[in-house]
Each structure stands twice: as structure tokens, then as C-alpha cells.
Protein backbone atom coordinates (compact mmCIF):
# COMPACT_ATOMS: atom_id res chain seq x y z
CA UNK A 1 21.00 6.06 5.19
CA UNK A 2 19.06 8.46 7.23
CA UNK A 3 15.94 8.82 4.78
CA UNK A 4 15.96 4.35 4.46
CA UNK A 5 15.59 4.38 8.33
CA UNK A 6 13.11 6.83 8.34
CA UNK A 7 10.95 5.41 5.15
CA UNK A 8 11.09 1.91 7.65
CA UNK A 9 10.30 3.72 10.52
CA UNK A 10 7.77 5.53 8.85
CA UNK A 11 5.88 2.45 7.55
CA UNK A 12 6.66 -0.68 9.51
CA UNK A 13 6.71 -1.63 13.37
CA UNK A 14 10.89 -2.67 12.78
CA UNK A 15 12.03 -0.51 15.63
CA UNK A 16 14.77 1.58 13.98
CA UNK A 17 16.43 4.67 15.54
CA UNK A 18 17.51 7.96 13.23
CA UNK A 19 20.20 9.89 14.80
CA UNK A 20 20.34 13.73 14.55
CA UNK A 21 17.80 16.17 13.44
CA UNK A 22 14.68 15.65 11.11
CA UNK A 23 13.83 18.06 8.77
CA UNK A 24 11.14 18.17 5.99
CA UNK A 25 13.49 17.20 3.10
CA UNK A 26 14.45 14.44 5.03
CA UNK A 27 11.18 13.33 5.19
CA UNK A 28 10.08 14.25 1.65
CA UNK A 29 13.60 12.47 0.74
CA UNK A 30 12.44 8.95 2.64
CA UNK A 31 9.73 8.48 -0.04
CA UNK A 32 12.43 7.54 -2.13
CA UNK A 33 12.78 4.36 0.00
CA UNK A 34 9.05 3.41 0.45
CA UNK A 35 9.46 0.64 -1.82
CA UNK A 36 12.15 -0.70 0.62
CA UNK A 37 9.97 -0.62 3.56
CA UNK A 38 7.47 -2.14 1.34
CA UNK A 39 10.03 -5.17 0.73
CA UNK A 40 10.75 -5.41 4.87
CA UNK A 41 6.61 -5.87 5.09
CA UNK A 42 7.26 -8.16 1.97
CA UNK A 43 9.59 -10.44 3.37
CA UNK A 44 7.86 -10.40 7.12
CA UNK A 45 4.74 -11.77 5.69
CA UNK A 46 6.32 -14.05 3.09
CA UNK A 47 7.74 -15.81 5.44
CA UNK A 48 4.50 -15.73 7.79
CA UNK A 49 3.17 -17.90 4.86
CA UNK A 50 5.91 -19.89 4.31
CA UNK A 51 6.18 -21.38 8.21
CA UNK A 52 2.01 -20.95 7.93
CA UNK A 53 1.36 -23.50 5.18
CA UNK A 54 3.90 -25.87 6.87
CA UNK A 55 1.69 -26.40 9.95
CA UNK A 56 -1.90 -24.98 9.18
CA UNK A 57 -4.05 -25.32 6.94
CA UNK A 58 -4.78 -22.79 3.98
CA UNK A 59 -7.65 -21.03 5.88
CA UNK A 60 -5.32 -20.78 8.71
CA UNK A 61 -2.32 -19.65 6.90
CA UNK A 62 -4.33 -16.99 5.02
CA UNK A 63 -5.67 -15.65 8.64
CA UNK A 64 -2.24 -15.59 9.67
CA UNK A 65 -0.92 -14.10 6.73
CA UNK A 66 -3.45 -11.14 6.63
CA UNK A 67 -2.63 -10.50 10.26
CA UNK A 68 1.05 -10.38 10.15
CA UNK A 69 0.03 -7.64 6.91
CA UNK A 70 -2.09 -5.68 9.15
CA UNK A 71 0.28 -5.53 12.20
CA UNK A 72 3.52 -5.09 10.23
CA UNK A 73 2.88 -1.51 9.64
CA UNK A 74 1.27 -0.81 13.08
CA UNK A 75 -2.14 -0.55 11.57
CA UNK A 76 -1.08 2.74 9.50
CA UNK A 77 -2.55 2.01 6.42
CA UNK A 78 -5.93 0.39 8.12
CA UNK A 79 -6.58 3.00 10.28
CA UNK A 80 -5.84 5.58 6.99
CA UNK A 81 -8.65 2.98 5.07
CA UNK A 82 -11.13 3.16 8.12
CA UNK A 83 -10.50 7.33 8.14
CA UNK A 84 -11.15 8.39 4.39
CA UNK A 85 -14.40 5.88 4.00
CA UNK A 86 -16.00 7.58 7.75
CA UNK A 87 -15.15 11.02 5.81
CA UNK A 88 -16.59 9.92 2.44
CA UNK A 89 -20.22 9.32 4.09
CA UNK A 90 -20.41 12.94 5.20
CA UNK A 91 -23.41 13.64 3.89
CA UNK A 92 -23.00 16.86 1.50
CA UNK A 93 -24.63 20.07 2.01
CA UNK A 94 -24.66 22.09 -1.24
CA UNK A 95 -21.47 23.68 -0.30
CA UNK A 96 -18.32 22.33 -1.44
CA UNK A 97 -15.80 24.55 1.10
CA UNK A 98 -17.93 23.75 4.06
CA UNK A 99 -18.44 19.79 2.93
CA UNK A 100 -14.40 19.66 2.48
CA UNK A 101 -13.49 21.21 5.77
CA UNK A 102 -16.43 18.93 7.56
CA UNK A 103 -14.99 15.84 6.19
CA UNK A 104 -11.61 16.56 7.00
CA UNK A 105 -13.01 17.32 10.81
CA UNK A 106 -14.21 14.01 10.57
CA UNK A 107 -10.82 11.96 9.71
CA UNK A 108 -9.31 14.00 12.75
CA UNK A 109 -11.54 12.02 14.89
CA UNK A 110 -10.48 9.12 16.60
CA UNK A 111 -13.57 7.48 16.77
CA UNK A 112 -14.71 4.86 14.19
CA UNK A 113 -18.10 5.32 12.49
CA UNK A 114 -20.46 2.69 10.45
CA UNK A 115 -18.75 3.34 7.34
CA UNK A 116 -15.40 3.26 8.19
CA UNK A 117 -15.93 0.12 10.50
CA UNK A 118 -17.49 -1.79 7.46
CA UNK A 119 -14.62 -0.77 5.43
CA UNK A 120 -12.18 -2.94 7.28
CA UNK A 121 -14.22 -5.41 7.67
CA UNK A 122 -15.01 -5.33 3.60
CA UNK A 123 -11.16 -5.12 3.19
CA UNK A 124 -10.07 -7.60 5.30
CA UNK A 125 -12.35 -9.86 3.94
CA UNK A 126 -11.38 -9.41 0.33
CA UNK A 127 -7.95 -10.46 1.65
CA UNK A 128 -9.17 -13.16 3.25
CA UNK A 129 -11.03 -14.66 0.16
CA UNK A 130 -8.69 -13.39 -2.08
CA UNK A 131 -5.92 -14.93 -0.41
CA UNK A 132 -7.53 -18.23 0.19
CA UNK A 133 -7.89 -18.67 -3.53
CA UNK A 134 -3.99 -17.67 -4.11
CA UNK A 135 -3.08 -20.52 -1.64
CA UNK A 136 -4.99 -23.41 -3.36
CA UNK A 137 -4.07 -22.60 -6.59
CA UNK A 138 -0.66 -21.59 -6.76
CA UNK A 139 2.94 -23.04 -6.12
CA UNK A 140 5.09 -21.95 -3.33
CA UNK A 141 7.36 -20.27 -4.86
CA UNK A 142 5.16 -18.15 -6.69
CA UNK A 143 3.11 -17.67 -3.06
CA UNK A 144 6.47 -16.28 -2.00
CA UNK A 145 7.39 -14.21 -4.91
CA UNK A 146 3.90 -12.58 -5.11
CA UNK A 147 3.47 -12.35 -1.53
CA UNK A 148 6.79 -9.88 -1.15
CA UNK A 149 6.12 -8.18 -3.72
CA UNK A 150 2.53 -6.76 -3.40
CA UNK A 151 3.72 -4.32 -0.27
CA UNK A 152 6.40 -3.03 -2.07
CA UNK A 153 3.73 -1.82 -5.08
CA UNK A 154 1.03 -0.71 -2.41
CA UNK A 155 4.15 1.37 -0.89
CA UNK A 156 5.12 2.71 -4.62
CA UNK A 157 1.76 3.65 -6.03
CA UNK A 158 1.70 5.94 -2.52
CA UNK A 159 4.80 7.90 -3.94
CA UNK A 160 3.04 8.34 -7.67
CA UNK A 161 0.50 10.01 -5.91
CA UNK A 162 2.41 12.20 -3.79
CA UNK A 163 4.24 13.37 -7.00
CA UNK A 164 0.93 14.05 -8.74
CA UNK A 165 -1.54 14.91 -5.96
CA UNK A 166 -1.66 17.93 -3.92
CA UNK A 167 -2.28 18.71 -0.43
CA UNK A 168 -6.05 19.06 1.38
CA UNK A 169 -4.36 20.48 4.60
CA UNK A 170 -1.89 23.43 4.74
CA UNK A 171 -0.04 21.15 7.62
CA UNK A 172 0.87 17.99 8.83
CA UNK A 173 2.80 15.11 7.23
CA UNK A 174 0.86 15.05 4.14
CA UNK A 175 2.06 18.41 3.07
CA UNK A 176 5.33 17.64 4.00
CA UNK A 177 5.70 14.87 1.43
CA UNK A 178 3.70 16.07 -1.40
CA UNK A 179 5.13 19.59 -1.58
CA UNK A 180 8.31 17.41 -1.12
CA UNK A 181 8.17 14.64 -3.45
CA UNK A 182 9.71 15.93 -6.63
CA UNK A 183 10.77 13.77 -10.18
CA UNK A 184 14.03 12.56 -8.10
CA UNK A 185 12.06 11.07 -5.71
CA UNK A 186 9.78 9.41 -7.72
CA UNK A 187 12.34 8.12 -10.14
CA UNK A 188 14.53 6.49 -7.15
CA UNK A 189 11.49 5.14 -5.86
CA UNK A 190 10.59 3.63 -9.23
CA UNK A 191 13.98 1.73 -9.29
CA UNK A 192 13.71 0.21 -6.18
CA UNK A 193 10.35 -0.92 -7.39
CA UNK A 194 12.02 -1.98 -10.11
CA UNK A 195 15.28 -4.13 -8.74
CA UNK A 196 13.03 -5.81 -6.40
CA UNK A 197 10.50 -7.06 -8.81
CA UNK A 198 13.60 -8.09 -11.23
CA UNK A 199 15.27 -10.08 -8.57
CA UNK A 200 11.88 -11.74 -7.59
CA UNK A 201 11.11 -12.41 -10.85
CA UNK A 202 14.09 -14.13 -11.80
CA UNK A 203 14.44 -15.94 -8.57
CA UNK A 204 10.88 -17.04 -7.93
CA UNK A 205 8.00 -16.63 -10.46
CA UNK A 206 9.52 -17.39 -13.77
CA UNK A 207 13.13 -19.39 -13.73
CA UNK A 208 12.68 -20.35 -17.21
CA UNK A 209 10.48 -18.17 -18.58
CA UNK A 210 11.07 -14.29 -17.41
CA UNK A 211 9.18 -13.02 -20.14
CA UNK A 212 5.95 -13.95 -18.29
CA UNK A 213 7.31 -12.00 -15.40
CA UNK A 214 7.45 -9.41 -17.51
CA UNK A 215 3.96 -9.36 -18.66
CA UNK A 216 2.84 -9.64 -15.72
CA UNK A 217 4.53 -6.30 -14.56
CA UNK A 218 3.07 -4.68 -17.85
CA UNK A 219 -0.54 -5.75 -16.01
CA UNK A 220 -0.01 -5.02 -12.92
CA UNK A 221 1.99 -1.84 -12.79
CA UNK A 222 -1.24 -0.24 -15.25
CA UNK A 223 -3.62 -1.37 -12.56
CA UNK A 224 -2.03 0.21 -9.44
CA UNK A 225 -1.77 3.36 -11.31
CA UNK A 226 -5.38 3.88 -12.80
CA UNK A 227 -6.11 3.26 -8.92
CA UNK A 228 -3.88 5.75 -8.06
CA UNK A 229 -5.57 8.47 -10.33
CA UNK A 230 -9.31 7.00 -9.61
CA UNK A 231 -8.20 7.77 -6.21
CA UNK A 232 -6.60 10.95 -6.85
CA UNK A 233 -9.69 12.24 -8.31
CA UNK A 234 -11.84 11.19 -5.45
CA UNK A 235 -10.03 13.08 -3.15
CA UNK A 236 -9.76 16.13 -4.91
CA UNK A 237 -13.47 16.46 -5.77
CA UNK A 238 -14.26 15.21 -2.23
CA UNK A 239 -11.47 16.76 -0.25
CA UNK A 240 -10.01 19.36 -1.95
CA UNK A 241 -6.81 17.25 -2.23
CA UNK A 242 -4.67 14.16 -0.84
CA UNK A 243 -3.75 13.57 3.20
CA UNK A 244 -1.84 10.74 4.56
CA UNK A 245 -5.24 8.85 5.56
CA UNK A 246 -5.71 8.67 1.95
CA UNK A 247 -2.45 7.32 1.06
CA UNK A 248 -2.98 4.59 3.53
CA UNK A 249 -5.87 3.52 2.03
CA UNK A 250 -4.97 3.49 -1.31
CA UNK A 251 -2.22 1.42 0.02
CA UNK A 252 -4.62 -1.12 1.46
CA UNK A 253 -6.70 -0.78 -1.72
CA UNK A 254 -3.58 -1.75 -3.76
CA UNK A 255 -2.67 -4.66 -1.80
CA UNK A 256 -6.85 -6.35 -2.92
CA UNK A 257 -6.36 -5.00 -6.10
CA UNK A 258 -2.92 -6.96 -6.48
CA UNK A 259 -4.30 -10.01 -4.55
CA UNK A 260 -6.97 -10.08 -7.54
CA UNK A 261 -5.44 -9.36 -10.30
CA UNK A 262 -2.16 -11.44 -9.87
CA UNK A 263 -3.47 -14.89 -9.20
CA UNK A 264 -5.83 -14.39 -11.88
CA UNK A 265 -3.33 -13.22 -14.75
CA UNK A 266 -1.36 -16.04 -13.54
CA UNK A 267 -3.71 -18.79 -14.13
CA UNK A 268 -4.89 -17.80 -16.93
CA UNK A 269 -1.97 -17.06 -18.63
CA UNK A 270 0.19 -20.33 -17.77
């Protein structure tokens, strides 16, 4: 119970409290449950939509939507986006160690540079547009369905990487999970994933026809990864490894990614 707290604590605003001690396998352990915390953002801007499209209209809805997204993690995975992309512009200087340890100066810094300022702006308006599109073409119920799900893969794809990546600092939180996050981790994670997008499935998207459902996993789950490892190998030429900047914003990456490819693959396949 203690690592489920902390993986919501972790990731969301929900103000949870975790009794007793914290150590590092506890931590490492709570990636286990990042798909969960992925389900509470899931649900909180589900039903943003849902009360949204009864009052507004679309463009309103989708506003509303995105901002519920952005401020249902406390602006973790933005801020993560807006830090890797001001690092990435450093220009380079020939040499690879002193490039690496300038860019990781720069995501210490609080401040917000060109790049990293049109980066959210770039990302937020993908979701905007993106979204808009979803709204007018789909149903409701597969609004819903698609809407919960899409934080609990842009919470999973973070724990892929963490299994596969290695650290660009030799501290902070980063380290922690990827020297933590082992196969059990990764597999528990992978079921959560898993149950969730069964249940939605079945409940939501495809009633009749859970086939569909399941081709659209078998399109969607190869997308988030090959983002993952694009990602992944990045970072490692750029940075010398992963940091938990860069898993925020290849969380907020997978969430335009999904918000692309799903309503596509949907229309165009029913």
C-alpha cells in the first residue's frame, strides 16, 4: 500500500500521506504503480470532459480538458518537457563530457529559456488541436475510454525506460528509480497497464466488438515504445543518460503522440 500512495503522491496533486520511513526501494518499488496514478489523472480529466461537453462548447471543453491534464500532476511532467528542450539547445562545443555536464547545469536552473518556453507552448498546442479534432469526431464513450487511458500509457512508457535507460546523474531521484526498477517492476507495472486497458476496453470503446480494442492496443502500445527508445537514445548521446526531467517529457510527449494516433486509427478503422 505504501509504494501505491507514494506512485500517487509522486505523480498527481491527490494529497495522500505515507506513514513511516521512505527508503529507495520504496521508491524504486512505487514504479510498479505508475500506471495507477496514471488512471487517478485518467479518471480526473475524463470526467473534466464529460461535465465540459455538457455545458461548453468543444473548444471550451478541450481548453478545459488540457488544463485539468496539466494541473493534475502539479505541472511535473511540463516543467520536465520545458527542462530537457532548454538543455537540448546548448549549443555544443566539440567536447562531449563538458557539453553533457553544461546541459545538465542548465536543467538545474529554474529559469525558462526560448526553447524550453516554445516547447510548452508547441505541446500544449498539439493538445489543443489534437484534442479538438477527438471531440468532433468521436462518441462519448469512446472520449471517455480514450481520455483515461492515455495517462496511464504516458505513466507506463516512463517505467520501460527506467528499466532500460541508465542514469546521467550519480544522485537524485532519477538514480533512485533506474538503478531501482528491475524486471518485477516492470512486469507489475505492465499488468496494471494491462487490467486497465481491458476493463476500458470492454466497458467503453468496443461493447460488441473487443477485437478492435485489441488492435488498437497492438498500435498503440508499438508507438509509445519506439518513443521511448527514440528518446532513450537522445538522452544518452546528448546527456550521457536519462533524469527525471526527461521522463516527464517523454510523458508529455506520449500523451500528443496518443492524442494522434488514437483518433486516427479509430476513424479509419471503423
Amino acid at each position: 500500500m505504501k509504494q501505491i500512495l507514494l506512485a500517487i503522491q509522486f505523480l498527481t496533486i491527490i494529497p495522500v500521506t505515507v506513514k513511516g520511513a521512505c527508503t529507495e526501494e520504496d521508491l524504486a518499488g512505487s514504479a510498479s504503480f505508475f500506471p495507477l496514478a496514471g488512471a487517478v489523472q485518467g479518471l480526473l480529466i475524463a470526467a473534466a470532459a464529460y461535465v465540459a461537453l455538457n455545458f461548453f462548447t468543444v473548444e471550451i471543453a478541450s481548453a478545459l480538458v488540457i488544463t485539468v491534464l496539466l494541473l493534475s500532476d502539479g505541472g511535473f511532467d511540463i516543467d520536465g518537457l520545458i527542462d530537457t528542450f532548454d538543455a537540448l539547445a546548448v549549443k555544443s562545443t566539440g567536447d562531449r563530457e563538458r557539453d553533457i555536464e553544461k546541459r545538465l547545469l542548465v536543467m538545474k536552473d529554474s529559469s525558462i529559456g526560448a526553447i524550453g518556453a516554445t516547447a510548452l507552448v508547441v505541446s500544449v498546442l498539439l493538445k489543443f488541436v489534437l484534442l479538438n479534432y477527438f471531440l468532433r469526431i468521436s462518441t462519448l464513450p469512446v472520449i471517455l475510454a480514450s481520455l483515461f487511458i492515455i495517462p496511464v500509457f504516458s505513466k507506463w512508457v516512463t517505467v520501460f525506460a527506467m528499466f532500460l535507460g541508465k542514469p546521467a546523474r550519480k544522485d537524485g531521484l532519477g538514480r533512485i528509480f533506474m538503478e531501482g526498477v528491475q524486471k518485477k517492476q516492470l512486469v507489475l507495472s505492465s499488468l496494471v497497464l494491462l487490467v486497465f486497458y481491458m476493463i476500458t476496453t470492454r466497458l467503453y470503446i468496443y461493447p460488441q466488438y473487443v477485437l478492435q480494442g485489441v488492435w488498437l492496443f497492438a498500435v498503440i502500445m508499438p508507438a509509445a515504445c519506439m518513443l521511448t527508445l527514440l528518446t532513450m537514445r537522445i538522452t544518452l548521446g546528448k546527456f550521457g543518460g536519462l533524469t527525471g526531467d526527461h521522463m516527464g517529457a517523454l510523458s508529455e510527449c506520449t500523451e500528443v503522440l496518443l492524442l494522434a494516433v488514437i483518433p486516427a486509427w479509430l476513424q479509419h478503422s471503423t
